[in-house]
C-alpha atoms as a PDB file:
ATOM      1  CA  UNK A   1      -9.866  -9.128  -8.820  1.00  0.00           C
ATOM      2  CA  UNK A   2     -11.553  -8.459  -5.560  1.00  0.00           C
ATOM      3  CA  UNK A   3     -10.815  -5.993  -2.462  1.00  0.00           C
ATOM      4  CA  UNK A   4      -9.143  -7.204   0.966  1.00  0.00           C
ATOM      5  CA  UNK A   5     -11.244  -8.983   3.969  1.00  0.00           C
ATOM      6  CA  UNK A   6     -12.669  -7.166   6.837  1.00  0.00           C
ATOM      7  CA  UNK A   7      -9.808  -7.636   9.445  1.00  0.00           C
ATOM      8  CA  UNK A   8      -6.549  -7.956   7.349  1.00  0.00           C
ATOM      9  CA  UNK A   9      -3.354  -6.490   8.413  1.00  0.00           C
ATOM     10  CA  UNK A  10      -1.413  -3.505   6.867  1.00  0.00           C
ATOM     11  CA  UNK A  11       1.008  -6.473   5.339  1.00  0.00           C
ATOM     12  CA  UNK A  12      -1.486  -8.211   4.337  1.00  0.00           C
ATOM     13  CA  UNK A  13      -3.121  -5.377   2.290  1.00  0.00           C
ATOM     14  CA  UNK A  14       0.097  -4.137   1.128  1.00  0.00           C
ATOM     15  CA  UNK A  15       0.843  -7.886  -0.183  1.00  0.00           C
ATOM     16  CA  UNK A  16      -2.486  -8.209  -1.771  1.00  0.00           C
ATOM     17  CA  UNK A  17      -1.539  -4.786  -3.687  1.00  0.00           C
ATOM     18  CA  UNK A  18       1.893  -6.025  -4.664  1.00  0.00           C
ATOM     19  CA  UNK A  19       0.612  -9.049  -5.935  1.00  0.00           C
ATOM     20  CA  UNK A  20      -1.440  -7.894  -8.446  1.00  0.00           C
ATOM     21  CA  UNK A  21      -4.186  -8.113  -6.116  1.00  0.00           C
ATOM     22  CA  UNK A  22      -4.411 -11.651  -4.811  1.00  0.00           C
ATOM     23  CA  UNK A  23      -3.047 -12.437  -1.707  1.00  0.00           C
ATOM     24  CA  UNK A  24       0.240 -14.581  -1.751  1.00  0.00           C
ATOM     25  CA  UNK A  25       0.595 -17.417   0.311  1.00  0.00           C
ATOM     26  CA  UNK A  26       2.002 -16.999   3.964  1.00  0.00           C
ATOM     27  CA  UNK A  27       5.094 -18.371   3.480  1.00  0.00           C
ATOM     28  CA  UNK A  28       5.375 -16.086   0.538  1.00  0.00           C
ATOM     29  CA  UNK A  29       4.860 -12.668   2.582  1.00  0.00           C
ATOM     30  CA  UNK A  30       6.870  -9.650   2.508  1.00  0.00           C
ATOM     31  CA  UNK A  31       7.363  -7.643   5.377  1.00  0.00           C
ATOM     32  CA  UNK A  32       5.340  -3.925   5.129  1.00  0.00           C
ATOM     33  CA  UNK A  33       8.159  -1.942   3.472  1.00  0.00           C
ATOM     34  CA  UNK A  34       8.867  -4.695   0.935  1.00  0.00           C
ATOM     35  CA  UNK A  35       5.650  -5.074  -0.339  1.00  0.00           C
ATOM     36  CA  UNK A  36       4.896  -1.630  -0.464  1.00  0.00           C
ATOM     37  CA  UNK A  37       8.557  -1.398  -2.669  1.00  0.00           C
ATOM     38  CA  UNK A  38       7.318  -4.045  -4.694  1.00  0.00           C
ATOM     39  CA  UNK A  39       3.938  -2.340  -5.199  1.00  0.00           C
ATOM     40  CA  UNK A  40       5.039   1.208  -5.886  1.00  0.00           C
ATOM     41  CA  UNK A  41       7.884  -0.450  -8.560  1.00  0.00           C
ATOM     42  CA  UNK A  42      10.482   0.883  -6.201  1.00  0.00           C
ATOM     43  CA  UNK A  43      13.910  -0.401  -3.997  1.00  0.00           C
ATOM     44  CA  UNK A  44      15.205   0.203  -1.071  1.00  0.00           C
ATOM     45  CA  UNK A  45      12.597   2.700   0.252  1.00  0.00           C
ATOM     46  CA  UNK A  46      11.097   3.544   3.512  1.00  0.00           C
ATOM     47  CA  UNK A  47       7.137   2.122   3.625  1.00  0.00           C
ATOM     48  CA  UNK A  48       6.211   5.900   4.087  1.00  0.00           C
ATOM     49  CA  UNK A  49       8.355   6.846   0.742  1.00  0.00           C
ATOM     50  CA  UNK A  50       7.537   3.899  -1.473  1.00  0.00           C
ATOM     51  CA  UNK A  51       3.802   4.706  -1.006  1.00  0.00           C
ATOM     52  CA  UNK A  52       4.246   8.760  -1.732  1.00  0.00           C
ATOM     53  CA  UNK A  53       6.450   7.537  -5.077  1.00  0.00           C
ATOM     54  CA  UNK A  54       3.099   5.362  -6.168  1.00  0.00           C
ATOM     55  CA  UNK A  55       0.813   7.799  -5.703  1.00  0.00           C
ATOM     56  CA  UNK A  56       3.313  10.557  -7.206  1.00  0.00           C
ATOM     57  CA  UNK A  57       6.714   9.913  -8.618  1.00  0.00           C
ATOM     58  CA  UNK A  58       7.404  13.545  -8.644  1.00  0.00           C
ATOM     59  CA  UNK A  59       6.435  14.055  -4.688  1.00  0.00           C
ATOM     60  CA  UNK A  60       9.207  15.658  -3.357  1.00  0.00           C
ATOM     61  CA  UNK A  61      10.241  14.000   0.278  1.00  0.00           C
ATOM     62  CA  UNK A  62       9.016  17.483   2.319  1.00  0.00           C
ATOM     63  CA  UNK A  63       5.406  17.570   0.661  1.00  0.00           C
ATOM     64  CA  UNK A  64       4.896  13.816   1.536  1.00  0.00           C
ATOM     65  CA  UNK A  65       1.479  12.627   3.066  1.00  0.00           C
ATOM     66  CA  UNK A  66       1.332  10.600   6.122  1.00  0.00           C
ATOM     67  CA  UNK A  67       0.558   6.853   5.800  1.00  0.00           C
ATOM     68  CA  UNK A  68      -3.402   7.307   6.100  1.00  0.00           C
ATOM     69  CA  UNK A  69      -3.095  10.373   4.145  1.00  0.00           C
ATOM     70  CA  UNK A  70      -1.367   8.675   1.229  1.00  0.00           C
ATOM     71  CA  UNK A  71      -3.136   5.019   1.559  1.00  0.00           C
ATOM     72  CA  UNK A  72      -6.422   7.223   1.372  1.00  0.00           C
ATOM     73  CA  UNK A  73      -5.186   8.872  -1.677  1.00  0.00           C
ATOM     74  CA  UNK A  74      -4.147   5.454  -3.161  1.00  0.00           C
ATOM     75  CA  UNK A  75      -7.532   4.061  -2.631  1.00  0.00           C
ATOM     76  CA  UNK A  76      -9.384   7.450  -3.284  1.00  0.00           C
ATOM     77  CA  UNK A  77     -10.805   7.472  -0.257  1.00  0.00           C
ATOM     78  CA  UNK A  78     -10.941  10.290   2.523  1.00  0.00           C
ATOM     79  CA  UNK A  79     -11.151   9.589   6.951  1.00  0.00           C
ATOM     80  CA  UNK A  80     -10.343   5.637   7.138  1.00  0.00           C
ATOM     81  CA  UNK A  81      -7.441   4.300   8.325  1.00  0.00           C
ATOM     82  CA  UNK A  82      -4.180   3.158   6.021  1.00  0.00           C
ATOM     83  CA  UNK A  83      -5.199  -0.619   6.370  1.00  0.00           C
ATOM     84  CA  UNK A  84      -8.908   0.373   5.679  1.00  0.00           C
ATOM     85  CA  UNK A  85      -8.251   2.637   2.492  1.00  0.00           C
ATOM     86  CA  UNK A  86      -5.674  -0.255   0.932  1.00  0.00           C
ATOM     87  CA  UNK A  87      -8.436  -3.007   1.427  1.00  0.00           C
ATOM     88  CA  UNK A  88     -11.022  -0.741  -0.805  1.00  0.00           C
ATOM     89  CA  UNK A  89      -8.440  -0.914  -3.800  1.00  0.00           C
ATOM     90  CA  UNK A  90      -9.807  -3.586  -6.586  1.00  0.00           C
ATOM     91  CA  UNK A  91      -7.044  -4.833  -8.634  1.00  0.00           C
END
């Protein structure tokens, strides 16, 4: 698979992810939370929470990381941005 393009959105990324790492059509597109629920194998949960459960389904809500924080760890990257970390992930 490849990594995401120089300029993609957050729900872009985040579809690219939960699509095994090719982006979906348009018309296909989740918004943010769903894809990061579909990526993360979860349901019903914030973007925030479905992206601590992937990196750690035993991360308790009060040690969560913030968005860059946890899209960094994702990615295992450190400093760039959430959209920035999720594009460096090769599916």
């Amino acid at each position: 698979m490849a990594t995401g393009y120089a300029g993609s959105t957050l729900q872009a990324e985040l579809n690219r992810l939960a699509n095994a790492g090719t982006y979906p059509a348009r018309t296909l597109f989740k918004d943010a939370q769903g894809a990061a629920n579909q990526y993360a194998g979860t349901t019903g949960l914030g973007l925030d929470a479905a992206l601590n459960y992937k990196a750690d389904s035993t991360r308790t809500r009060d040690k969560f990381k913030s968005l860059n924080a946890v899209c960094n760890e994702l990615a295992g990257t450190t400093g760039k941005s959430a959209v920035s970390a999720l594009r460096s992930i090769d599916l």
